[in-house]
Protein backbone atom coordinates (compact mmCIF):
# COMPACT_ATOMS: atom_id res chain seq x y z
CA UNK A 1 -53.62 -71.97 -20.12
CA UNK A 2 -53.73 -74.66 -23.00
CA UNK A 3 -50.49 -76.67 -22.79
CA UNK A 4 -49.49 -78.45 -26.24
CA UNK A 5 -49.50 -82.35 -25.88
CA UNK A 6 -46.13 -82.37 -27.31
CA UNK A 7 -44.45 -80.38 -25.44
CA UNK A 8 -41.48 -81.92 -23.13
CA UNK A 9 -39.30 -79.75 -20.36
CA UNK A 10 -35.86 -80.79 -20.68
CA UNK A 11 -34.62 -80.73 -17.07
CA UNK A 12 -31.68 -78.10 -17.40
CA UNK A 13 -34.38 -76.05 -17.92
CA UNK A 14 -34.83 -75.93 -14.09
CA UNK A 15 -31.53 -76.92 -13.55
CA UNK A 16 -31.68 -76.34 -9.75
CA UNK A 17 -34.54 -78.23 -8.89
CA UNK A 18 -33.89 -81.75 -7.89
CA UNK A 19 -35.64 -84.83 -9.72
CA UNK A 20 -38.71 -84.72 -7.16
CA UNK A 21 -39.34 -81.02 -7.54
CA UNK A 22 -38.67 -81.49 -11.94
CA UNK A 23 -41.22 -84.23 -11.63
CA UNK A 24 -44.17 -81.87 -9.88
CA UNK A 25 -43.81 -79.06 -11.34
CA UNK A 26 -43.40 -80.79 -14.65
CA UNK A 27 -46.93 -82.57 -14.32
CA UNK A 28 -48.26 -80.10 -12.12
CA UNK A 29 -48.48 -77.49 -14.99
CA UNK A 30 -50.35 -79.89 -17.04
CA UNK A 31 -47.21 -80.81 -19.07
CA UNK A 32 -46.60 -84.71 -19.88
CA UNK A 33 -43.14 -85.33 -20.73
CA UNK A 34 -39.69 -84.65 -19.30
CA UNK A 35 -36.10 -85.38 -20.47
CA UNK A 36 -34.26 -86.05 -17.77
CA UNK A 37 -30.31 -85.52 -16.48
CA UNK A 38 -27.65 -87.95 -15.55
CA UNK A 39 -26.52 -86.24 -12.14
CA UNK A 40 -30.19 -85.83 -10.57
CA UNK A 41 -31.10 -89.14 -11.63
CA UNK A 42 -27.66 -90.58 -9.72
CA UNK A 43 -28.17 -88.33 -7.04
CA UNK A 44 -31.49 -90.90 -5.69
CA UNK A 45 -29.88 -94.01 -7.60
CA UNK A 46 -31.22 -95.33 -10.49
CA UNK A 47 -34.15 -97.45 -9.04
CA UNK A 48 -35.45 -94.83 -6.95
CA UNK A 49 -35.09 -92.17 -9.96
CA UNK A 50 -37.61 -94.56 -12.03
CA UNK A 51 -40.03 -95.47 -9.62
CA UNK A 52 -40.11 -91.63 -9.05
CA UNK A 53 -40.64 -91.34 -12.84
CA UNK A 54 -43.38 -93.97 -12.88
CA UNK A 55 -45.29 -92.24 -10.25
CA UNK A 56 -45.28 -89.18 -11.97
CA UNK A 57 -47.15 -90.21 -14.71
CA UNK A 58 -44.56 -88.18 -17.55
CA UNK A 59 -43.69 -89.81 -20.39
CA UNK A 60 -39.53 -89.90 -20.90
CA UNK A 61 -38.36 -88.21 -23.76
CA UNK A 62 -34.29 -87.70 -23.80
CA UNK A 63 -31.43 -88.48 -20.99
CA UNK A 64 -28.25 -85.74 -20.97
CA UNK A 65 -26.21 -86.92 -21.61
CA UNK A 66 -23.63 -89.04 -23.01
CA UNK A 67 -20.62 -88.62 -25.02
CA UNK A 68 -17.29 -86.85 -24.54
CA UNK A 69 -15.43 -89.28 -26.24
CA UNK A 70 -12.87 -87.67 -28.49
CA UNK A 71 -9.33 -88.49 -26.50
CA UNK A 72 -7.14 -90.71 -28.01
CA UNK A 73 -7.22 -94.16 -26.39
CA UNK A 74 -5.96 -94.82 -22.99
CA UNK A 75 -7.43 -94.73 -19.33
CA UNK A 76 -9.44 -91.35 -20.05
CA UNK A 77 -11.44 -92.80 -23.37
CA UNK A 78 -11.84 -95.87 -21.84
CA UNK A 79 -13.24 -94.47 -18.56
CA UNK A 80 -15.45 -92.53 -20.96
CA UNK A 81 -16.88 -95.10 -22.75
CA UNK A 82 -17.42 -97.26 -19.86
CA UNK A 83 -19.31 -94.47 -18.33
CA UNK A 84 -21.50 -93.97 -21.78
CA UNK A 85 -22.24 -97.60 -20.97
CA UNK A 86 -24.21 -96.83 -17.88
CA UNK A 87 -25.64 -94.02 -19.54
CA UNK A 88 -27.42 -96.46 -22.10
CA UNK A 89 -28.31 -98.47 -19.04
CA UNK A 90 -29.90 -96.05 -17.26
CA UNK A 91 -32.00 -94.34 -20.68
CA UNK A 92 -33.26 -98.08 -21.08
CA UNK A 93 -34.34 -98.12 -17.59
CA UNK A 94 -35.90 -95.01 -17.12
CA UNK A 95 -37.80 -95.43 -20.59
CA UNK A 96 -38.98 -98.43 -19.13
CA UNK A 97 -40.51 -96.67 -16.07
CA UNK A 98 -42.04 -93.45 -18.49
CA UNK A 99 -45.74 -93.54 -19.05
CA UNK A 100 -46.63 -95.07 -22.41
CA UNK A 101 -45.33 -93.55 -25.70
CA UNK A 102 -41.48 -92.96 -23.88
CA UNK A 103 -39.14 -92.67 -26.03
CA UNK A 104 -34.90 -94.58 -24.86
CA UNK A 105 -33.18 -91.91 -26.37
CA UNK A 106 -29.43 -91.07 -25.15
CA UNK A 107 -28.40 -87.63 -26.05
CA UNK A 108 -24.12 -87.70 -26.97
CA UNK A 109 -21.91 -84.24 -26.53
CA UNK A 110 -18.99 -85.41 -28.84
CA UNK A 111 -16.79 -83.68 -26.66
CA UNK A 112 -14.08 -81.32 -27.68
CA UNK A 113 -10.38 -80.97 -28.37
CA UNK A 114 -8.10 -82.53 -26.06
CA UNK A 115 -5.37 -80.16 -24.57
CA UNK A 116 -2.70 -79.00 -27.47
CA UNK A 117 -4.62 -80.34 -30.15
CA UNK A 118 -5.41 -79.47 -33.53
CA UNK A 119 -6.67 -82.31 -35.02
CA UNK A 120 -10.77 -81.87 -35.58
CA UNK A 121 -10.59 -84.48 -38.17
CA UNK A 122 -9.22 -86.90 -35.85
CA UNK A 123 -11.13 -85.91 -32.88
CA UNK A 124 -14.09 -86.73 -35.29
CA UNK A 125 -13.17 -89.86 -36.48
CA UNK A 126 -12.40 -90.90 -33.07
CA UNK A 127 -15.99 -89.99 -32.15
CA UNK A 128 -17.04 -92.50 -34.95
CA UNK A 129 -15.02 -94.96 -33.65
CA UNK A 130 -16.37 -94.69 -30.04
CA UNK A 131 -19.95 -94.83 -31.19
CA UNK A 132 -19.32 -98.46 -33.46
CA UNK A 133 -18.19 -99.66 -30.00
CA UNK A 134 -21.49 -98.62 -28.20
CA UNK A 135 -24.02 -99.04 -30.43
CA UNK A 136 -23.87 -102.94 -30.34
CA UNK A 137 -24.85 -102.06 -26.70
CA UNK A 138 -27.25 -99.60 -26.91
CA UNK A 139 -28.88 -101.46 -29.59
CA UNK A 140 -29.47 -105.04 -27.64
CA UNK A 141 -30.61 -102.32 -25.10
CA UNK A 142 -33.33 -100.65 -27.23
CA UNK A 143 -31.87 -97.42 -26.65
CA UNK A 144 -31.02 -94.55 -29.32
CA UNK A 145 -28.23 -92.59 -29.10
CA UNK A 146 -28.65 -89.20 -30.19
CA UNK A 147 -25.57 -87.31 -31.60
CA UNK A 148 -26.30 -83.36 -31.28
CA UNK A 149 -24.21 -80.93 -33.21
CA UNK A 150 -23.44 -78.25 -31.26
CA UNK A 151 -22.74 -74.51 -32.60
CA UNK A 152 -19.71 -73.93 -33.62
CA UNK A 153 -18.41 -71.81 -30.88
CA UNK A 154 -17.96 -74.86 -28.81
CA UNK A 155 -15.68 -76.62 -31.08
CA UNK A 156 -12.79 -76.33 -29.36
CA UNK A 157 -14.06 -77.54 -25.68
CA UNK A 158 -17.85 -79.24 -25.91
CA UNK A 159 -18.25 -80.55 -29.48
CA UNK A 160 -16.02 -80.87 -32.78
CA UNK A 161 -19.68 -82.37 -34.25
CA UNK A 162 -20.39 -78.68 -35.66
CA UNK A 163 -23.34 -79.16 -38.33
CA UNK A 164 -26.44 -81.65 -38.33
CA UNK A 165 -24.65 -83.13 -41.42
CA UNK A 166 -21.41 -84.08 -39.91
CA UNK A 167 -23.67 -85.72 -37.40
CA UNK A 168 -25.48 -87.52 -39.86
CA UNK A 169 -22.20 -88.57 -41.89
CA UNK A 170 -21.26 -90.34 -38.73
CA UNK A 171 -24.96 -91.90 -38.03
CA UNK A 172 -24.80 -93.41 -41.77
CA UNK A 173 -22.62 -96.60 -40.30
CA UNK A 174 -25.53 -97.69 -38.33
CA UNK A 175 -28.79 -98.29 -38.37
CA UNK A 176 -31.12 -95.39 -38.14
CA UNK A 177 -33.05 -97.05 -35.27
CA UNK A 178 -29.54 -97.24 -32.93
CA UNK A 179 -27.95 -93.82 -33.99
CA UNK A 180 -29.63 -90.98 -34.82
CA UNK A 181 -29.17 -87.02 -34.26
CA UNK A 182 -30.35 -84.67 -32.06
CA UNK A 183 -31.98 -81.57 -33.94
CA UNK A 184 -31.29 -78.79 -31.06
CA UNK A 185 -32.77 -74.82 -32.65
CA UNK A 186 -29.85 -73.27 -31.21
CA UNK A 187 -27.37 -75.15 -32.17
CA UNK A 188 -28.20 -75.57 -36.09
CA UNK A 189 -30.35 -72.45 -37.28
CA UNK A 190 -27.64 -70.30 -38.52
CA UNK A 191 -26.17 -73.55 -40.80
CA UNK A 192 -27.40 -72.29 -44.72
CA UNK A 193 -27.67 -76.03 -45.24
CA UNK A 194 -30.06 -76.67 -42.47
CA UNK A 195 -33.27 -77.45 -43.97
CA UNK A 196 -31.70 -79.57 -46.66
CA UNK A 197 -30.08 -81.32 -43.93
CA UNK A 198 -32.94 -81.67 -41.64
CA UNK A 199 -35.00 -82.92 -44.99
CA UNK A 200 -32.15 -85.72 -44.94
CA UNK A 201 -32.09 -86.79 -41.20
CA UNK A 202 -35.79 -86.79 -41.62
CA UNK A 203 -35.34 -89.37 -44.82
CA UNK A 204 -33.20 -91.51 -43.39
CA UNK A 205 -34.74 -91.83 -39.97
CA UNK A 206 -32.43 -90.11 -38.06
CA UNK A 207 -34.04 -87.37 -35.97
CA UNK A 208 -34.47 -89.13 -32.72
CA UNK A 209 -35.17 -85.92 -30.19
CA UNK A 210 -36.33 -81.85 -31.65
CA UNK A 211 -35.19 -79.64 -28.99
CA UNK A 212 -36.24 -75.94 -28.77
CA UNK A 213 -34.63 -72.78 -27.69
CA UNK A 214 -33.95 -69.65 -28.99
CA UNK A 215 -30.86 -67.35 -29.79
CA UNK A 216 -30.34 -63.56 -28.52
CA UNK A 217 -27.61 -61.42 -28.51
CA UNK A 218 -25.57 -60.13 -26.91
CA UNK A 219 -24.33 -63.03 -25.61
CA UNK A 220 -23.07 -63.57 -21.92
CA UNK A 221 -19.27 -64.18 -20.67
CA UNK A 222 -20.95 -67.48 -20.72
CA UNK A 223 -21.97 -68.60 -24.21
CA UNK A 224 -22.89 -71.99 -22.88
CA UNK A 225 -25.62 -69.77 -20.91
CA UNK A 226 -26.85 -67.83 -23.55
CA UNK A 227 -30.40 -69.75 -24.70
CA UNK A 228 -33.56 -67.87 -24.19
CA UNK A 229 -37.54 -69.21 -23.93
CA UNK A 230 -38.79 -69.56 -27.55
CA UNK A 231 -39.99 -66.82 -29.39
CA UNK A 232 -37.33 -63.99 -27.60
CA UNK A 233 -34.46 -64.19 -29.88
CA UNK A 234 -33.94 -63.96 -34.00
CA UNK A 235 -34.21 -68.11 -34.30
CA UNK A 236 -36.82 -68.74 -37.65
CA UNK A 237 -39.17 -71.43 -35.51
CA UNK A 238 -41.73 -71.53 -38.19
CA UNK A 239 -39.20 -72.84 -40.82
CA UNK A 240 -37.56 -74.96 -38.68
CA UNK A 241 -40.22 -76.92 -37.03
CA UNK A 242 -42.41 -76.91 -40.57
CA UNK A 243 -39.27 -78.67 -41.90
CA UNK A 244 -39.24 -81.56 -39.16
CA UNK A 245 -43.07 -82.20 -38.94
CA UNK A 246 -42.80 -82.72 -42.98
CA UNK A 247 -40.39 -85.28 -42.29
CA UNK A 248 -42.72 -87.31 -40.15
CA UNK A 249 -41.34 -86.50 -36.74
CA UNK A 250 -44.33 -86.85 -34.32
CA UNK A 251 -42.23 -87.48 -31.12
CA UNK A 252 -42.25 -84.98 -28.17
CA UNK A 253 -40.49 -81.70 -28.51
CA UNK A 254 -38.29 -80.52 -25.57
CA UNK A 255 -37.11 -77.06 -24.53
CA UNK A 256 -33.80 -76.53 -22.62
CA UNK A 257 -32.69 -73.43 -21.74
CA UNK A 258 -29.77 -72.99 -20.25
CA UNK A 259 -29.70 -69.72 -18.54
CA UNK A 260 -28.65 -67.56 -15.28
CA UNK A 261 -31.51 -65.48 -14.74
CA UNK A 262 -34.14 -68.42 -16.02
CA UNK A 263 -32.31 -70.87 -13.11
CA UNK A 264 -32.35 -68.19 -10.82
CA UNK A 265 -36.19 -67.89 -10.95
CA UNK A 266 -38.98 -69.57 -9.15
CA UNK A 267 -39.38 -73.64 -10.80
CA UNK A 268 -43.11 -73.54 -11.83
CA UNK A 269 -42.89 -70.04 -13.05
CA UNK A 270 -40.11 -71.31 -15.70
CA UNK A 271 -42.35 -74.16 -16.54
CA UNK A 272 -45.26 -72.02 -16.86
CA UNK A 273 -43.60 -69.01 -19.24
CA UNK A 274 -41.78 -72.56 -20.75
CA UNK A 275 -45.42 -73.74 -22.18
CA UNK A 276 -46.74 -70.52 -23.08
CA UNK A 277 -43.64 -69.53 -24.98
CA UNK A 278 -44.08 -72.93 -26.76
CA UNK A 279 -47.40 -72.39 -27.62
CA UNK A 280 -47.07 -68.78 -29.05
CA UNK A 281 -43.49 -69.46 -30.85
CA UNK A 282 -43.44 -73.76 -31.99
CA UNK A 283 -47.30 -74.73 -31.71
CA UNK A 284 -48.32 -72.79 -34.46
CA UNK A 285 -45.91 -74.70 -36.77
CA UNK A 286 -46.74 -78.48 -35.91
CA UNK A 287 -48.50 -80.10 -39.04
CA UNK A 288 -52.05 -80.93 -36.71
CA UNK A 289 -52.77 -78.79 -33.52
CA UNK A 290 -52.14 -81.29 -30.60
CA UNK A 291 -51.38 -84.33 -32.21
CA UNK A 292 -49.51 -87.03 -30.57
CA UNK A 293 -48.39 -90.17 -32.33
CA UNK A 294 -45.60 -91.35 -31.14
């Protein structure tokens, strides 16, 4: 099987296999880019986690994540932002350690309402306010962060950053090269304004990381476990993707699924039905078949 040159696993795809196992199976399926987690990363230590990177021979697309910043100041927030510190640490590290054409990108989960709130507006504003202190940071670090809207249904808990346009109203205080947004298929495809806002992140800069997945119902108890391989649910790839590659994007293009039965089944199968459900569903859609310019 062909595997397209673009194509990146994003490691809660095979969210039970630790960062040695992600690593081979990753490159042993003929795949050459990863996006990588924060707790298997921590779980060898940083050093070891990038010499392991290194030696596989991937290129580094995205690190999960960062974020979950929206409490009003005090020990929490500033626990939080200390921790989104290391976070831009370690995505300048491991970029460092990628094969060439890596990519320091930081993916940020705003973070939700804090207990007995209301106050989205606020919530959002203090997400604004948490990024102007980081992106000094992550900027002398050479590191993007990556704000991701996330579906609505997680506004309350995971992220009051709903729509890729409230991400990009935030990114506008910075430059496009420290803050940019994450354009996730699941999260955005239902929004009517989404290729006029994808034209927009694509014209200012802003689309640092395209991540695919795809959307079937019914949904589980779990909504946050609900994303299927590409090409399974109702999600309009062709549209989508046509509408980032004529913005210029020519990065990598990740798939995370996060899903029961796809973490319950065997590592290198997921990767396997990963690439070919790329290739049937996204491929198609990319402006020159296998082209790589990052």
């Amino acid at each position: 099987m062909s595997v397209d040159p673009r194509l990146s696993i994003n490691q809660a795809t095979i969210k039970y296999a630790d960062l040695a196992t992600a690593l081979r199976v990753t490159a042993d399926a003929g795949v050459a880019a990863i996006g990588l987690w924060r707790e298997p990363v921590q779980e060898v230590g940083l050093a070891t986690a990038a010499t392991m990177l290194a030696d596989s021979g991937l290129r580094f697309t995205t690190h999960c994540r960062g974020g979950f910043f929206t409490m009003p100041e005090g020990p929490a927030r500033r626990a939080s932002i200390d921790d989104n510190r290391v976070a831009i640490e370690e995505t300048a590290a491991l970029a460092a350690a990628g094969a060439p054409g890596s990519t320091a990108i930081l993916v940020l989960v705003a973070g939700g309402l804090v207990d007995g709130s209301r106050d989205i507006v606020g919530a959002r504003e203090r997400v604004r306010d948490a990024i102007g202190e980081l992106a000094p940071e992550a900027q002398a670090a050479g590191v993007t962060l990556a704000i991701e809207p996330l579906h609505p249904m997680f506004a309350s808990d995971r992220c009051v950053v709903s729509t890729l346009g409230q991400a990009l109203d935030i990114a506008a205080d910075f430059a496009p090269e420290v803050v940019g947004a994450t354009v996730d298929t699941f999260h955005i495809f239902w929004d009517p304004d989404v290729l006029s806002s994808i034209e927009r992140a694509g014209r200012e800069r802003r689309i640092a990381t395209y991540q695919v997945c795809d959307w079937k119902t019914p949904l589980p108890a779990d909504v946050l476990l609900s994303r299927h391989y590409p090409g399974e649910g109702v999600i309009d790839f062709a549209s989508l993707t046509r509408a980032v590659v004529e913005t210029g994007y020519d990065r990598d293009i990740e798939v995370e699924l996060f899903n029961a039965d796809i973490w319950a089944t065997d590592h290198a199968e997921v990767v396997r039905r990963t690439a070919e459900s790329f290739g049937a569903a996204v491929s198609p859609h990319l402006a020159v078949s296998g082209a790589r310019t990052a």
